[in-house]
Protein backbone atom coordinates (compact mmCIF):
# COMPACT_ATOMS: atom_id res chain seq x y z
CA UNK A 1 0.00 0.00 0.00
CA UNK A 2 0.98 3.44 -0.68
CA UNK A 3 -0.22 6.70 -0.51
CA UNK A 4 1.21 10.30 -1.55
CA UNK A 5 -0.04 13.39 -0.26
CA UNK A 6 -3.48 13.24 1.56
CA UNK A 7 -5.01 15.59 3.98
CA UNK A 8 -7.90 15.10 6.08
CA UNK A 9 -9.67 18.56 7.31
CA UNK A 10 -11.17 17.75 10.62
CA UNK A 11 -10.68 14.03 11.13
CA UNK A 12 -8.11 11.41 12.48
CA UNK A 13 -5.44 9.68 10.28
CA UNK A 14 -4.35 12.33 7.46
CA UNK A 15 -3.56 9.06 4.93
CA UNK A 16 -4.68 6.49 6.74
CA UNK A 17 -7.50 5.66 9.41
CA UNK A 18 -8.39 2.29 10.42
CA UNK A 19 -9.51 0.41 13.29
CA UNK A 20 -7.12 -2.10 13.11
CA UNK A 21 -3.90 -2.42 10.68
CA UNK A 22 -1.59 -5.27 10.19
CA UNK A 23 1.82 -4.63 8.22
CA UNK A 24 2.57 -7.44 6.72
CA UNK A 25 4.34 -6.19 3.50
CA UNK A 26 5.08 -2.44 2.70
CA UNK A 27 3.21 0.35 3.44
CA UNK A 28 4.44 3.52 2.59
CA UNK A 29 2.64 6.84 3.38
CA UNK A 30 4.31 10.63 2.96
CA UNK A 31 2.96 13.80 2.66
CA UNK A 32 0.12 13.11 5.17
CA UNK A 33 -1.71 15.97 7.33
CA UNK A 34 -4.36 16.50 9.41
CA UNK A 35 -5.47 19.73 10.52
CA UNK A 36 -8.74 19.95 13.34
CA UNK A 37 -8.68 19.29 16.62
CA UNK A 38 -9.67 15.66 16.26
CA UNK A 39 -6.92 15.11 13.79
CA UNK A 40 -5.65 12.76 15.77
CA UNK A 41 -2.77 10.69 13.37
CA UNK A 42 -1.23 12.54 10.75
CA UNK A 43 0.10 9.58 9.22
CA UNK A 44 -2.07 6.74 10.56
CA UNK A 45 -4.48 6.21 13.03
CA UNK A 46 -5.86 3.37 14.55
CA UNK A 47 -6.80 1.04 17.47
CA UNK A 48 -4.58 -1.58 16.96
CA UNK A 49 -1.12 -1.82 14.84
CA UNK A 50 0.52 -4.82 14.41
CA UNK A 51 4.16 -4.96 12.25
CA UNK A 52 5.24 -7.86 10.30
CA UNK A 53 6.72 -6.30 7.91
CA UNK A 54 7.75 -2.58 6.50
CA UNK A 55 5.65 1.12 7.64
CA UNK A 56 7.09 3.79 6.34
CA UNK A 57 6.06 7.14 7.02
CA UNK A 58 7.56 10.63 5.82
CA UNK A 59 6.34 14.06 6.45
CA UNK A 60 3.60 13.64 8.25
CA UNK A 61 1.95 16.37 10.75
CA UNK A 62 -1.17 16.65 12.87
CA UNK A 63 -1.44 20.32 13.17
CA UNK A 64 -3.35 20.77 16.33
CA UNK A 65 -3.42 17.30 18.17
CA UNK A 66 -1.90 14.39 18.69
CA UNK A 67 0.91 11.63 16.91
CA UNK A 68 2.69 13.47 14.42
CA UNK A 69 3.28 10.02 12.40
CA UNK A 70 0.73 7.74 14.23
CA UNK A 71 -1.38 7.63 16.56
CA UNK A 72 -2.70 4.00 18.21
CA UNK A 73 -3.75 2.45 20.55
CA UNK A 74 -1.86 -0.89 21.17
CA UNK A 75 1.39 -1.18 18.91
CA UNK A 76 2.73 -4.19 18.16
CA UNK A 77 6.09 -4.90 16.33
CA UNK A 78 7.89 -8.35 15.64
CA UNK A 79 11.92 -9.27 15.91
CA UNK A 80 11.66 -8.62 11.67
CA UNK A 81 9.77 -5.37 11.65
CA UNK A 82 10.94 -2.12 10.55
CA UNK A 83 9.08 0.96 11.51
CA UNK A 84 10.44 4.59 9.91
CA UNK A 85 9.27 7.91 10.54
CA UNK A 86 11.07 10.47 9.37
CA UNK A 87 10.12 13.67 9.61
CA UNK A 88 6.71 14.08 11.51
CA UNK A 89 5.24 16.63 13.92
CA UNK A 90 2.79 17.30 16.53
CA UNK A 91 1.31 19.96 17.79
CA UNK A 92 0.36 18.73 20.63
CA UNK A 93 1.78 14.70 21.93
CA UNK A 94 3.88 12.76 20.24
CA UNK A 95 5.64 14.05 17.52
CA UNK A 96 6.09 10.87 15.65
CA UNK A 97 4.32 8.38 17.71
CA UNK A 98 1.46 8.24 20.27
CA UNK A 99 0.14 5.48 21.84
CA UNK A 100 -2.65 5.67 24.79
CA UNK A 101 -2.12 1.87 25.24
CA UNK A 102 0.39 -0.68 25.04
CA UNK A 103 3.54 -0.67 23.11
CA UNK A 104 4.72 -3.94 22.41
């Protein structure tokens, strides 16, 4: 999966919002923004994340809230995973990551 350059206005997860994600493959997402102040995820948002495989996420912002890159609930990542975030911003927790649950 990828995705270039996505914004969403008032809303969680700027390229990507999901209740639950699994990363088996690749998934790339850059240029991803979210701008109200439920825009929780600039990148990706979600309940659950679980890496197998390769998320990649570049220049990603949520403007007024939370998880620059992503923003999840549980996060779960294997020995083979590979999780990149390069630059993301917050403007409020989390620049690149936020999780209000367990990071595994």
């Amino acid at each position: 999966l990828r995705v270039d350059e996505a914004t969403s206005l008032q809303g969680a997860g700027g390229c990507l919002h999901a209740r639950s994600v699994t990363a088996e493959g690749f998934i790339a997402l850059a240029s991803c923004v979210t701008r109200g102040v439920n825009g929780d995820g600039g990148g990706l948002w979600g309940q659950t994340l679980v890496v197998s495989g390769t998320l990649q996420i570049k220049d990603a912002v949520s403007t007024r809230s939370s998880g620059g890159g992503i923003h999840i609930h549980t996060f779960v990542t294997t020995p083979s995973s590979r999780v990149l975030l390069n630059n993301t911003g917050a403007g409020a927790h989390g620049g690149a990551l936020h999780s209000s649950g367990d990071v595994e």
